[in-house]
Protein backbone atom coordinates (compact mmCIF):
# COMPACT_ATOMS: atom_id res chain seq x y z
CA UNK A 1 135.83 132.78 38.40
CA UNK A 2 139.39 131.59 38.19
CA UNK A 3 141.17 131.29 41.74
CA UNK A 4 144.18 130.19 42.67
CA UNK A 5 144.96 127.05 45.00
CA UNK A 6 147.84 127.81 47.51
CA UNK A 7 149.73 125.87 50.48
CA UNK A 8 148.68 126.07 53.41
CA UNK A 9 150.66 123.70 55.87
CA UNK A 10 150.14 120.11 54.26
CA UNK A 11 147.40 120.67 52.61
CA UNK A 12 145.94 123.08 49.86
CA UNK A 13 143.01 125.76 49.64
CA UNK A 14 141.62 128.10 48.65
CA UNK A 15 141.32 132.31 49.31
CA UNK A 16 138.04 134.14 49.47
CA UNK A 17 137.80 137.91 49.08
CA UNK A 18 135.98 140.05 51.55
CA UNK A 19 133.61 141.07 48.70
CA UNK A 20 132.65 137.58 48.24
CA UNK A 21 132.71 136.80 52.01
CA UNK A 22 130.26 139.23 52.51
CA UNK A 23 127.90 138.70 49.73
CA UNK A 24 127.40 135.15 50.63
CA UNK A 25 127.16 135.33 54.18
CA UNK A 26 130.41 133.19 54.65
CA UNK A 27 131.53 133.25 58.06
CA UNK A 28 133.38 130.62 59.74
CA UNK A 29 132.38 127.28 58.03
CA UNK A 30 130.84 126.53 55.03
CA UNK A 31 129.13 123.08 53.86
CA UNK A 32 131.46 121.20 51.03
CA UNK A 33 129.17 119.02 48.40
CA UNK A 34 130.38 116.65 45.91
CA UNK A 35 129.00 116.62 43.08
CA UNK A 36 129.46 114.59 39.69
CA UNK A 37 132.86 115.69 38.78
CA UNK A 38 132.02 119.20 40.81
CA UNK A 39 132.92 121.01 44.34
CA UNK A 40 129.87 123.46 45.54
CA UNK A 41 130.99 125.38 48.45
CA UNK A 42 127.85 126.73 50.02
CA UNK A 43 127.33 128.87 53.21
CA UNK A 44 126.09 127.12 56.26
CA UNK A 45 122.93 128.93 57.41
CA UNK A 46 121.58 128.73 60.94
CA UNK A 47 118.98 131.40 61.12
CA UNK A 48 117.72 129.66 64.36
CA UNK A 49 121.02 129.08 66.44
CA UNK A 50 120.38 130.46 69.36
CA UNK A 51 116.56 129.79 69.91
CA UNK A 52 116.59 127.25 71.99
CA UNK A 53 118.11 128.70 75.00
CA UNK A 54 116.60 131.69 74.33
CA UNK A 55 113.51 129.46 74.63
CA UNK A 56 114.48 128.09 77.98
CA UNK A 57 115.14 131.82 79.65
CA UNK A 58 112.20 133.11 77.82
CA UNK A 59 110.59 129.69 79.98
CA UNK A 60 112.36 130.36 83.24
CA UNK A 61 111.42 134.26 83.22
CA UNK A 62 107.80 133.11 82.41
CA UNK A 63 107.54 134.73 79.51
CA UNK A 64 106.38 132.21 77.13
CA UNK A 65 103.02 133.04 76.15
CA UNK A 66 100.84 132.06 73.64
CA UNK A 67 100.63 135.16 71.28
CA UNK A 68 97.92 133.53 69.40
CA UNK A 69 95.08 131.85 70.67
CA UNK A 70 95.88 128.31 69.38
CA UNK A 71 91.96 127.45 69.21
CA UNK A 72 89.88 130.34 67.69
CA UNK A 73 86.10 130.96 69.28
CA UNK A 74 84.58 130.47 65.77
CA UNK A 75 86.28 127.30 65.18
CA UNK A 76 84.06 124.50 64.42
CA UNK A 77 86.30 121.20 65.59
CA UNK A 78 83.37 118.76 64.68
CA UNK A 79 84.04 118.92 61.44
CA UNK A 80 87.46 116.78 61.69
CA UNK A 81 85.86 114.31 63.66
């Protein structure tokens, strides 16, 4: 895809349309790779931004229970002795 590089201030860049905005998931930064004679522009995804002070409320509310028991009752541990 051809695109045109404009002014913008000092510097130079790029436009992206909202139809490629969208598909890629491109919101407000995206990670810039150089690459043997190439540019790869490639969202920066951070399915997990957020967890960890959702972690500490989920903490301070108690609510952080094991789902899962983390040893099962048929479990034989002897065997990785």
């Amino acid at each position: 895809m051809e695109v045109s590089v404009i002014k913008i201030g000092n510097s130079r860049g790029i436009r992206f349309s909202k139809t490629i905005l969208e598909k890629y998931n491109i919101k407000d930064k995206v990670d810039l790779i150089l690459e043997k004679g190439k540019i790869i522009i490639q969202p920066i995804n951070t399915p997990r931004k957020g967890w960890e002070e959702s972690f500490k409320q989920m903490n301070e509310n108690e609510e952080d229970e094991l789902l899962i028991n983390d040893v099962f009752e048929d479990e034989n541990l002897e065997e990785w002795n």
